[in-house]
Structure formats: structure tokens, C-alpha cells
PDB file of N, CA and C in Angstrom:
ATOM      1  N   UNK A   1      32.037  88.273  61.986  1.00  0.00           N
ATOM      2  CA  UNK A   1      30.759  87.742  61.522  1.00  0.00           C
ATOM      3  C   UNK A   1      30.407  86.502  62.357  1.00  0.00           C
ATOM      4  N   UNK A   2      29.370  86.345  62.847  1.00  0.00           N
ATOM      5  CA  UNK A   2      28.818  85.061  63.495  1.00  0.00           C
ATOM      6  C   UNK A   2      28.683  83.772  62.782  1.00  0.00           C
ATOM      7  N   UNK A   3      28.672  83.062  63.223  1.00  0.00           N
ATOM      8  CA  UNK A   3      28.727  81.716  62.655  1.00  0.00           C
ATOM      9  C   UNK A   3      27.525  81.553  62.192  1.00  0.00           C
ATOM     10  N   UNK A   4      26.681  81.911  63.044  1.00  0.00           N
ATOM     11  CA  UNK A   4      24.934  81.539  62.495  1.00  0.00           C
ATOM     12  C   UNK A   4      24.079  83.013  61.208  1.00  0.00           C
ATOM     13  N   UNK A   5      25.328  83.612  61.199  1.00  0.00           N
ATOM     14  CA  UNK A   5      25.525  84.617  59.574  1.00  0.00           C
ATOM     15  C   UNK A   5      24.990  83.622  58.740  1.00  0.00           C
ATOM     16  N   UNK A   6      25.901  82.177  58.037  1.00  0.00           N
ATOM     17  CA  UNK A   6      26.297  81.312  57.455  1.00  0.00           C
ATOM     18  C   UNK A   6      25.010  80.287  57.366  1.00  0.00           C
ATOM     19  N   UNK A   7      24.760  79.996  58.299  1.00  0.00           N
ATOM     20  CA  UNK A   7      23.141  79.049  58.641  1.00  0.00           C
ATOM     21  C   UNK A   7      22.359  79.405  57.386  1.00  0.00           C
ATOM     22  N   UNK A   8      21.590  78.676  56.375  1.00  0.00           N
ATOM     23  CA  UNK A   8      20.536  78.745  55.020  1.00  0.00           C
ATOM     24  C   UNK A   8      19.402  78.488  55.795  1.00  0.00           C
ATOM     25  N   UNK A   9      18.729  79.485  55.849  1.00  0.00           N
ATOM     26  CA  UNK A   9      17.477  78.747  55.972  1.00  0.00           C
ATOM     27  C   UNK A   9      16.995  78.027  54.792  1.00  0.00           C
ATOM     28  N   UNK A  10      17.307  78.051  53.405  1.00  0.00           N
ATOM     29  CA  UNK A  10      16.546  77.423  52.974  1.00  0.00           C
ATOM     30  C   UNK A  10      16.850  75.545  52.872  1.00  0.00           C
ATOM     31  N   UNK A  11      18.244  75.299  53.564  1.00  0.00           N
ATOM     32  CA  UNK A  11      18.666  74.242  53.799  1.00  0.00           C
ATOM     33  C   UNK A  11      17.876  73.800  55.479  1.00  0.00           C
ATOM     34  N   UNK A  12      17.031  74.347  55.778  1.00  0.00           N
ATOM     35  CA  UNK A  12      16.417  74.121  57.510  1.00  0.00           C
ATOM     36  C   UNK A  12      15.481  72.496  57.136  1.00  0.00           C
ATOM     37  N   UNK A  13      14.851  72.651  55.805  1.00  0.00           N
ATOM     38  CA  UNK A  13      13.770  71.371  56.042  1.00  0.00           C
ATOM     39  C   UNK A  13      14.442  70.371  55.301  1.00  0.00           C
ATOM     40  N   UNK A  14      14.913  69.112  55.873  1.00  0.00           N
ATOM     41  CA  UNK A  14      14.972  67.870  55.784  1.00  0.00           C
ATOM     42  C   UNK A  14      15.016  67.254  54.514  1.00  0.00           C
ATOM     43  N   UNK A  15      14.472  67.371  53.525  1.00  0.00           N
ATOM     44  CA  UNK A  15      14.259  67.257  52.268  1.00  0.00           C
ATOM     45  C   UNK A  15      15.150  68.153  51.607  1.00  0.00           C
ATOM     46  N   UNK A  16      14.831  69.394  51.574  1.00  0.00           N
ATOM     47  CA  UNK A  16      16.426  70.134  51.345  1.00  0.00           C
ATOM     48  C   UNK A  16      17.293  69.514  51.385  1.00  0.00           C
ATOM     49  N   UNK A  17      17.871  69.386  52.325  1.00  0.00           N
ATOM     50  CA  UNK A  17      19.299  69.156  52.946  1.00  0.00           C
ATOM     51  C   UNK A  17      19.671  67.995  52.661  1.00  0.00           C
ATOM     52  N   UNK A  18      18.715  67.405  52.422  1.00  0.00           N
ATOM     53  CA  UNK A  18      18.856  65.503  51.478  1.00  0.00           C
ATOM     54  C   UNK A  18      19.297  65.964  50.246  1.00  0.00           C
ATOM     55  N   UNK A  19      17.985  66.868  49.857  1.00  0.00           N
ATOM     56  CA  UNK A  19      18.640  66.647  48.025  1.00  0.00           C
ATOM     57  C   UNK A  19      19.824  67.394  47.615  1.00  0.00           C
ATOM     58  N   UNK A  20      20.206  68.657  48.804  1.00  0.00           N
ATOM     59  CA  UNK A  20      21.716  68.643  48.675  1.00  0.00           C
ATOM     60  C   UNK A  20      22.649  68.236  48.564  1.00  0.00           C
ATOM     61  N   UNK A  21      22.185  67.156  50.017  1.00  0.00           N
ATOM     62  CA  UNK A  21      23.794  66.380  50.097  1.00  0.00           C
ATOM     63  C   UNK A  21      23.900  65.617  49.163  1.00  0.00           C
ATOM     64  N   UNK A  22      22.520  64.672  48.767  1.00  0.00           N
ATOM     65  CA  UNK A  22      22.704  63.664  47.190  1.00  0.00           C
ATOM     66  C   UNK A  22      23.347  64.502  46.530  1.00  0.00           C
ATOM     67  N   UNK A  23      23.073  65.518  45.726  1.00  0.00           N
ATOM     68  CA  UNK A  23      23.266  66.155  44.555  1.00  0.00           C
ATOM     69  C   UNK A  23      25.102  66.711  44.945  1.00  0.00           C
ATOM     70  N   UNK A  24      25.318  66.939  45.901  1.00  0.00           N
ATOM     71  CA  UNK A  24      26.657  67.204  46.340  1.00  0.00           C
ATOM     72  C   UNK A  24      28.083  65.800  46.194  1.00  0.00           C
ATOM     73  N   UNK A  25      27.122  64.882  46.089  1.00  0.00           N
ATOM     74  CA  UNK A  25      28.193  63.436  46.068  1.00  0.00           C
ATOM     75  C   UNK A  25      28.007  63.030  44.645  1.00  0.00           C
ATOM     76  N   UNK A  26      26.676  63.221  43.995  1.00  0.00           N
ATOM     77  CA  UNK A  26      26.472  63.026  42.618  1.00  0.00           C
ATOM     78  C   UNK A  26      26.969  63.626  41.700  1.00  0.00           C
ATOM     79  N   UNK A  27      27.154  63.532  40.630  1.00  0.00           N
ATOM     80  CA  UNK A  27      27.197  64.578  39.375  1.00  0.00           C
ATOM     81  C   UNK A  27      25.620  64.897  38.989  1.00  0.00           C
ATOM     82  N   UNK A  28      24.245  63.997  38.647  1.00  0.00           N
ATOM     83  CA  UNK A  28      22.952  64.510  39.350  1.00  0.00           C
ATOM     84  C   UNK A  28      22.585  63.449  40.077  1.00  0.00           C
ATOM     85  N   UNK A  29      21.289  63.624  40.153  1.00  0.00           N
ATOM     86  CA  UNK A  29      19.899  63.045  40.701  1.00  0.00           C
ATOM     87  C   UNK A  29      18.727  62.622  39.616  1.00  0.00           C
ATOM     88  N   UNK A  30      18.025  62.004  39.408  1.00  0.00           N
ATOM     89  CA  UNK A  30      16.514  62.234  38.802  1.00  0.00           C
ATOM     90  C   UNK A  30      15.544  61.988  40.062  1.00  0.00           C
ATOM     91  N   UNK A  31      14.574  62.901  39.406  1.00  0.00           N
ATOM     92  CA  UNK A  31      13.431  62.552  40.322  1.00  0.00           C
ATOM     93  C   UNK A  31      13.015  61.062  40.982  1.00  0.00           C
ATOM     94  N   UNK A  32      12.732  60.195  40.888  1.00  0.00           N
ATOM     95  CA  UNK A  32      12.684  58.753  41.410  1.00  0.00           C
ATOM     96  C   UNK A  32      13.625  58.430  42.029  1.00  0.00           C
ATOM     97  N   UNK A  33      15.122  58.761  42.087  1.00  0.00           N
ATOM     98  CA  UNK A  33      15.890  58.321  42.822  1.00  0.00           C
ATOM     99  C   UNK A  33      15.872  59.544  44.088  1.00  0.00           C
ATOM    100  N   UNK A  34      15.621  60.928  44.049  1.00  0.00           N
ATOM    101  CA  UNK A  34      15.456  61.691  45.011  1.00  0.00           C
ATOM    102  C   UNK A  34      14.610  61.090  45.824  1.00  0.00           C
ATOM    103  N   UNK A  35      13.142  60.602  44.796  1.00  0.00           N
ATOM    104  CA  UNK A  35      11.816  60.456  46.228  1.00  0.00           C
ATOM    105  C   UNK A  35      12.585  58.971  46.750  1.00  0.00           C
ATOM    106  N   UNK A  36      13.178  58.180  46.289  1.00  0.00           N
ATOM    107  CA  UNK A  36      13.083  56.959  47.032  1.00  0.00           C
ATOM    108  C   UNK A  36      14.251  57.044  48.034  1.00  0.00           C
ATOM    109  N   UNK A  37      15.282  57.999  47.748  1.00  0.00           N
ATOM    110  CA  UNK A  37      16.582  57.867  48.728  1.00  0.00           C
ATOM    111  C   UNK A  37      15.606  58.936  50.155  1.00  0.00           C
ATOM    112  N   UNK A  38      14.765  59.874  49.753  1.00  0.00           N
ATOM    113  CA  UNK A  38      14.409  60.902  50.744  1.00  0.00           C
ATOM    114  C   UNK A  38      13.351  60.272  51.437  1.00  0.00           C
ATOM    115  N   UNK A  39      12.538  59.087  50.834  1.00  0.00           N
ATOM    116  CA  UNK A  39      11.039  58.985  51.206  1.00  0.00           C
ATOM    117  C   UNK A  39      10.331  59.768  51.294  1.00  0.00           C
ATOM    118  N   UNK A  40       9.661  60.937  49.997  1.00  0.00           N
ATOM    119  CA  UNK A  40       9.571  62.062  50.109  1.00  0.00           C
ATOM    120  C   UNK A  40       8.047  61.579  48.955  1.00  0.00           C
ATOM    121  N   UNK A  41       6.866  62.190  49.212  1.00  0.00           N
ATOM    122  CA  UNK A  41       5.748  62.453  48.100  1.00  0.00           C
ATOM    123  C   UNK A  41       6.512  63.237  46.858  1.00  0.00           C
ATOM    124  N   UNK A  42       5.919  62.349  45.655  1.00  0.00           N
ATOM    125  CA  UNK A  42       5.763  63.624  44.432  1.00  0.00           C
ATOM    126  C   UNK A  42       5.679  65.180  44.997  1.00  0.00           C
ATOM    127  N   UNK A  43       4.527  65.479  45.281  1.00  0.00           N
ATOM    128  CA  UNK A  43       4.350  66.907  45.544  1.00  0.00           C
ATOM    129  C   UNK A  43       5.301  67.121  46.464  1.00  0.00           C
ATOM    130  N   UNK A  44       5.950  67.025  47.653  1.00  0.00           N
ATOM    131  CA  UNK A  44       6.892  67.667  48.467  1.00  0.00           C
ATOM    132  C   UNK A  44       8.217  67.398  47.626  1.00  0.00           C
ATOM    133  N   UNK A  45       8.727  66.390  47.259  1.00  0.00           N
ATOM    134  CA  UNK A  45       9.647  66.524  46.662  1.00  0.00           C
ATOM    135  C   UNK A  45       9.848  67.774  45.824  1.00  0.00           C
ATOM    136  N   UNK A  46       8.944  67.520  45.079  1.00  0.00           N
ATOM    137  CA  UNK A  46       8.365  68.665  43.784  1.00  0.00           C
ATOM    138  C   UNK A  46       8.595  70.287  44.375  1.00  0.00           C
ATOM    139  N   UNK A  47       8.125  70.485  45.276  1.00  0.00           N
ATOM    140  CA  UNK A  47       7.270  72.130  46.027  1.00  0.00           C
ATOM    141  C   UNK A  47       9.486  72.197  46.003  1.00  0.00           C
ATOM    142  N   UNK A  48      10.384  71.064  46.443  1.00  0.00           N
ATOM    143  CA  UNK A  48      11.432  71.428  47.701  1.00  0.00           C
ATOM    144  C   UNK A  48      12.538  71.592  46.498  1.00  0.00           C
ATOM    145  N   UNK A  49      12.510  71.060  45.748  1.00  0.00           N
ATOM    146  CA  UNK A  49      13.293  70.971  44.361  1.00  0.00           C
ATOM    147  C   UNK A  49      12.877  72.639  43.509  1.00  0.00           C
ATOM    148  N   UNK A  50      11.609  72.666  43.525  1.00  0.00           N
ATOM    149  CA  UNK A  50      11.037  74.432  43.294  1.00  0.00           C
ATOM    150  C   UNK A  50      12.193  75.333  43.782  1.00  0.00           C
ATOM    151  N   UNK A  51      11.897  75.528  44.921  1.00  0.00           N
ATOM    152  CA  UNK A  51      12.855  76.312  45.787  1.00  0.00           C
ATOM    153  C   UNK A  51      14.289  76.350  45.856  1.00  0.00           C
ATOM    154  N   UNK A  52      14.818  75.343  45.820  1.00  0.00           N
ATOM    155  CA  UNK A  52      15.692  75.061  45.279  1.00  0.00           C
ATOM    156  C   UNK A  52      16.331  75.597  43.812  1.00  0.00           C
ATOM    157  N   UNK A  53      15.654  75.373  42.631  1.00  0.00           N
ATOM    158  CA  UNK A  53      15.970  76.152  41.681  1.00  0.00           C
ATOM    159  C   UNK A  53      15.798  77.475  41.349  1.00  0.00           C
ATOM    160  N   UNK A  54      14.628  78.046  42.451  1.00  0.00           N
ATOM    161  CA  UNK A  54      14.306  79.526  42.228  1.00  0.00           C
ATOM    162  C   UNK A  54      15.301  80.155  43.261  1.00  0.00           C
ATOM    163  N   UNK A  55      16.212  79.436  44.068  1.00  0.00           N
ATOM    164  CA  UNK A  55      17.281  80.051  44.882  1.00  0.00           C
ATOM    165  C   UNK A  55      18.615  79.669  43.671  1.00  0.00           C
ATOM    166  N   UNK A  56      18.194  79.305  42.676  1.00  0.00           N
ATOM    167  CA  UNK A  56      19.381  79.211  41.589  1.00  0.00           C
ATOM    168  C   UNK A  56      20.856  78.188  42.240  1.00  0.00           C
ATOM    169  N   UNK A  57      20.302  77.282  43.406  1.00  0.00           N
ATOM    170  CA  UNK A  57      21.257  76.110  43.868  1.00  0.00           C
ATOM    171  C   UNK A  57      21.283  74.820  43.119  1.00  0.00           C
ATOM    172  N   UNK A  58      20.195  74.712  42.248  1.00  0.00           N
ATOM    173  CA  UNK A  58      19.925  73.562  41.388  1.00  0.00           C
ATOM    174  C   UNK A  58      19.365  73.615  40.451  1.00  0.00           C
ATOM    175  N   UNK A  59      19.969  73.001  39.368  1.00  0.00           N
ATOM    176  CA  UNK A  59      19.370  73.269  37.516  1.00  0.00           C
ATOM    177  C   UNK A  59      18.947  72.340  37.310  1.00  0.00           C
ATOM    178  N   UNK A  60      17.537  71.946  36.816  1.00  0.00           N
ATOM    179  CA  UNK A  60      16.603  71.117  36.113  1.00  0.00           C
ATOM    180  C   UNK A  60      16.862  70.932  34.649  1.00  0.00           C
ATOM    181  N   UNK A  61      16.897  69.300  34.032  1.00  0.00           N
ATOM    182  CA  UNK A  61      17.073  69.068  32.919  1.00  0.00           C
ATOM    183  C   UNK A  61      15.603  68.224  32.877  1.00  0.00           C
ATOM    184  N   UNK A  62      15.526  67.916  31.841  1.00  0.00           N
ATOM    185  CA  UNK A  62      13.856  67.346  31.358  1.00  0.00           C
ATOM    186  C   UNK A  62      14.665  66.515  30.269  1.00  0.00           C
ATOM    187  N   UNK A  63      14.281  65.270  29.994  1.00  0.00           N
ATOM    188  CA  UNK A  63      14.325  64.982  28.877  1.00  0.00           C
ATOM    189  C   UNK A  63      12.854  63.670  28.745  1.00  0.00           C
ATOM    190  N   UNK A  64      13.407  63.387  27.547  1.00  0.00           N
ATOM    191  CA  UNK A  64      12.481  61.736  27.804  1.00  0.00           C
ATOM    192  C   UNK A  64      13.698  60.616  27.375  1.00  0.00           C
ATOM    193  N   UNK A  65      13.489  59.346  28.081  1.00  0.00           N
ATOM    194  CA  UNK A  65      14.167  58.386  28.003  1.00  0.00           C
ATOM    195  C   UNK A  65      12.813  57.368  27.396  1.00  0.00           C
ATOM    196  N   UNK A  66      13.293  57.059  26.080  1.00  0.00           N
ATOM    197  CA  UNK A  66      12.291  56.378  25.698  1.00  0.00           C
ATOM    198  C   UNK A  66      11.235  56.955  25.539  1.00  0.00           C
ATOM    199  N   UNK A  67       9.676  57.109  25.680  1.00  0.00           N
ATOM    200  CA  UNK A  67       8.802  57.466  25.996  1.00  0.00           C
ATOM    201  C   UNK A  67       8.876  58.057  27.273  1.00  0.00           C
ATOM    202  N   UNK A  68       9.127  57.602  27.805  1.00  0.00           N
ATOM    203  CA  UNK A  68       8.997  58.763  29.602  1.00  0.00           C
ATOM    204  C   UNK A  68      10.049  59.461  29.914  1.00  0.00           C
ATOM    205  N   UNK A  69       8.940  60.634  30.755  1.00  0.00           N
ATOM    206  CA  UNK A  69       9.654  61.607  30.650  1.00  0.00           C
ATOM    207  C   UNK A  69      10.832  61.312  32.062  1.00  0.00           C
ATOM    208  N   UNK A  70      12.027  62.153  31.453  1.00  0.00           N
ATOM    209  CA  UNK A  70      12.937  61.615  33.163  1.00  0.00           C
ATOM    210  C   UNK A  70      13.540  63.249  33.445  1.00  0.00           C
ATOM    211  N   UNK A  71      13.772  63.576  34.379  1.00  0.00           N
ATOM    212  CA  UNK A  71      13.988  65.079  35.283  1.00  0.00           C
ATOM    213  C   UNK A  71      14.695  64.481  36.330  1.00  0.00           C
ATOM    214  N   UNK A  72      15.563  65.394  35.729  1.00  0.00           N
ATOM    215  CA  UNK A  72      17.396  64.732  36.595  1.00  0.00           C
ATOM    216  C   UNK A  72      17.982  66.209  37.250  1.00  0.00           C
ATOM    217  N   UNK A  73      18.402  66.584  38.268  1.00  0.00           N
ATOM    218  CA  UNK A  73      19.023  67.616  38.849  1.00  0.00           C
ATOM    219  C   UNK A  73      20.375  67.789  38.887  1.00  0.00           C
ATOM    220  N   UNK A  74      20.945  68.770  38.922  1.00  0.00           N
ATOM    221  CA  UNK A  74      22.594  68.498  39.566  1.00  0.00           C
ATOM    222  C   UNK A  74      22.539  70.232  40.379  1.00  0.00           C
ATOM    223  N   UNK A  75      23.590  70.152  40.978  1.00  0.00           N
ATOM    224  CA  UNK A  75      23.877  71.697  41.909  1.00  0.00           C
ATOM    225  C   UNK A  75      24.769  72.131  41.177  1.00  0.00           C
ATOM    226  N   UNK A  76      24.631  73.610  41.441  1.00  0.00           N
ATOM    227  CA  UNK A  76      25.252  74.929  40.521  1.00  0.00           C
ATOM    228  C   UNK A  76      26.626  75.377  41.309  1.00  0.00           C
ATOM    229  N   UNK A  77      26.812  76.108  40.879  1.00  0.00           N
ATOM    230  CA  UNK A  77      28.552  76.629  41.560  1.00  0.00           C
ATOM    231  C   UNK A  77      28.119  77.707  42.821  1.00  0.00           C
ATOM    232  N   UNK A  78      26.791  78.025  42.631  1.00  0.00           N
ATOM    233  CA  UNK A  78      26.243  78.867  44.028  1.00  0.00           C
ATOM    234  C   UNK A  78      25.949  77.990  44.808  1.00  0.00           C
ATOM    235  N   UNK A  79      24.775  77.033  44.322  1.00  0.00           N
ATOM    236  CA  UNK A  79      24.588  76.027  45.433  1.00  0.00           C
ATOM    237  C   UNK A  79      25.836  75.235  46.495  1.00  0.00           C
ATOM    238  N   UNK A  80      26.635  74.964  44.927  1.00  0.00           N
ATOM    239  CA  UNK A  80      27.497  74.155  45.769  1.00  0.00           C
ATOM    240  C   UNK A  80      28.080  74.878  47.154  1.00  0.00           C
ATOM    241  N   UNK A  81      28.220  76.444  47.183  1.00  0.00           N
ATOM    242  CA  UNK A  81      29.177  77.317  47.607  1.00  0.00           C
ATOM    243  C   UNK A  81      28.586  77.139  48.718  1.00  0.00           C
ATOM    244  N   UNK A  82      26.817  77.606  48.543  1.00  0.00           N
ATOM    245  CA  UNK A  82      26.053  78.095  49.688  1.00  0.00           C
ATOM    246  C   UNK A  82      25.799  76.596  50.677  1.00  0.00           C
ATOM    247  N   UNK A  83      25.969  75.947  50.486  1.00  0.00           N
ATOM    248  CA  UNK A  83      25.732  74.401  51.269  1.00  0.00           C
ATOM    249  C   UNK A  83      26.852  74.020  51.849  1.00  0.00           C
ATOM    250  N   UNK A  84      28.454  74.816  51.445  1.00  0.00           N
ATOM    251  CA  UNK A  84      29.501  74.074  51.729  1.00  0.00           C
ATOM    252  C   UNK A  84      29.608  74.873  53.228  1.00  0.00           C
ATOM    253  N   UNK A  85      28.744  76.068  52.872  1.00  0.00           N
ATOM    254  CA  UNK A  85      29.151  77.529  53.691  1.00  0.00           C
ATOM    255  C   UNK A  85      28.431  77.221  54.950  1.00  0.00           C
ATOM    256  N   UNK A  86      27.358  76.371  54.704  1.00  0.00           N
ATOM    257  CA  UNK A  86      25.996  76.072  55.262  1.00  0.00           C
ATOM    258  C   UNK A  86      26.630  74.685  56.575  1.00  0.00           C
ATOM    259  N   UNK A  87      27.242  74.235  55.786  1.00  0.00           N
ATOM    260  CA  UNK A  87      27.678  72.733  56.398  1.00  0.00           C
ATOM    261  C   UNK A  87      28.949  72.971  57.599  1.00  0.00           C
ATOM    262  N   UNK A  88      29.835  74.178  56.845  1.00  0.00           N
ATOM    263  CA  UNK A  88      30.983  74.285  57.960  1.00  0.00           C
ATOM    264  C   UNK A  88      30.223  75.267  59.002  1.00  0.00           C
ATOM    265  N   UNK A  89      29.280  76.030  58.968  1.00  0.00           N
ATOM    266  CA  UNK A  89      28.815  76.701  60.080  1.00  0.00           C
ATOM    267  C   UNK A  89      28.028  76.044  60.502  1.00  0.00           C
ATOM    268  N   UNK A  90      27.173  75.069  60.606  1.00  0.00           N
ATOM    269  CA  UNK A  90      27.154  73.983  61.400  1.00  0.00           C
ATOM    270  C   UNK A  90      27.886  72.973  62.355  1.00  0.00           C
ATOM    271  N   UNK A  91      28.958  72.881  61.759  1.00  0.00           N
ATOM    272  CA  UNK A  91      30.505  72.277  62.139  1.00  0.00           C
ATOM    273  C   UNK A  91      30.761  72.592  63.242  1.00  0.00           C
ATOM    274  N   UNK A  92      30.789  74.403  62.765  1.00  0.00           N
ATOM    275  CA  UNK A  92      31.584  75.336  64.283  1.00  0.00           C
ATOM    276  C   UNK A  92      30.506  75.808  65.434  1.00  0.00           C
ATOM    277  N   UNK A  93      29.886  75.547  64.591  1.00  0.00           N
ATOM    278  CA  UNK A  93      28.482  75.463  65.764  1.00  0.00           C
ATOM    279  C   UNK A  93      28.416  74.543  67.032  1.00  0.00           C
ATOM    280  N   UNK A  94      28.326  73.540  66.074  1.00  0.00           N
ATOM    281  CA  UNK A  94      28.924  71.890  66.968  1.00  0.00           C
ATOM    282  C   UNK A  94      30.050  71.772  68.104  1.00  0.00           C
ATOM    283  N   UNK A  95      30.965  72.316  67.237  1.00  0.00           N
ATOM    284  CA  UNK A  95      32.253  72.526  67.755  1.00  0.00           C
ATOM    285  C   UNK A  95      32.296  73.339  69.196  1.00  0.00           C
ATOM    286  N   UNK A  96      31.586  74.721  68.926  1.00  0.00           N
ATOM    287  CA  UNK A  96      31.537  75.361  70.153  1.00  0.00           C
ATOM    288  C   UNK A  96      30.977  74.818  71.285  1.00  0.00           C
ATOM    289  N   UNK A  97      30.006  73.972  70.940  1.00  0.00           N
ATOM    290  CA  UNK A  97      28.756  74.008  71.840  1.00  0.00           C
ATOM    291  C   UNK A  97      29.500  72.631  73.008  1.00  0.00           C
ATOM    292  N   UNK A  98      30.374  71.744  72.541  1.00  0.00           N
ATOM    293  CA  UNK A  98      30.903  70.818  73.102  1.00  0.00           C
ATOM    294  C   UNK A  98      32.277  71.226  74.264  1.00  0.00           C
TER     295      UNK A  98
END
């Protein structure tokens, strides 16, 4: 199997691959700390976190803290898998190319 088998596209845009790696060192995220660590708009954050959960790599909680509402993320046992899979075929990618 090729190394670039392994490559996600859906880990290709920048924002992805942020709120992975956060969510990979975290136990979660909430929204406000995603946009401010990514420098990312509401809406893109929003659209990249979508995708993210409709690829079933990240589960959305909602609650309210106080009056406001707070939406906190963490990664799933696929996500985690598919990013780890994602990260070492990058690695050997690297690896070869040197």
C-alpha cells in the first residue's frame, strides 16, 4: 500500500488539521478557544467543525454555562485513528523525500 493511501483529504485545509491537533492534546475544545488558537471566522470555523463531525472524527456537546450557550468538541476513537494514520504518512513521506 502507498504511503499517500493514508493522506485525509479531509485533514488538507489548515483549520482542520488545527482543530485536530488541539483536540488530539486536549480532552476537548469549545468553540472560542478553537477560533482564537486557529484565527479562524465563526462561519469557517463552523462550515470545518461540520465536516468534521459528519466524517464522525468529532462529537459536539452543547450546553449552556450560565446563560450562554458554550459548544465544546473532543475527537472520537475514528478520528483519533484517522489523524494518527494521517500524521505518520506524512512522516514517511518526509522521510523519503530527504
Amino acid at each position: 500500500m502507498s504511503i499517500i493511501n493514508n493522506i485525509n483529504k479531509l485533514f488538507d485545509h489548515r483549520i482542520r488539521l488545527g482543530i485536530m491537533s488541539i483536540l488530539m492534546v486536549n480532552d476537548y475544545a469549545d468553540f472560542n478557544m478553537l477560533k482564537e488558537l486557529l484565527g479562524a471566522t465563526d462561519g469557517n470555523l463552523a462550515s470545518h467543525t461540520k465536516a468534521l463531525e459528519k466524517a464522525e472524527y468529532i462529537k459536539i456537546e452543547k450546553q449552556f454555562i450560565g446563560r450562554k450557550p458554550n459548544t465544546r468538541y473532543a475527537t472520537t476513537a475514528l478520528g483519533k485513528t484517522a489523524f494518527k494514520k494521517h500524521i505518520e504518512a506524512l512522516e514517511k513521506l518526509i522521510k523519503n523525500k530527504t
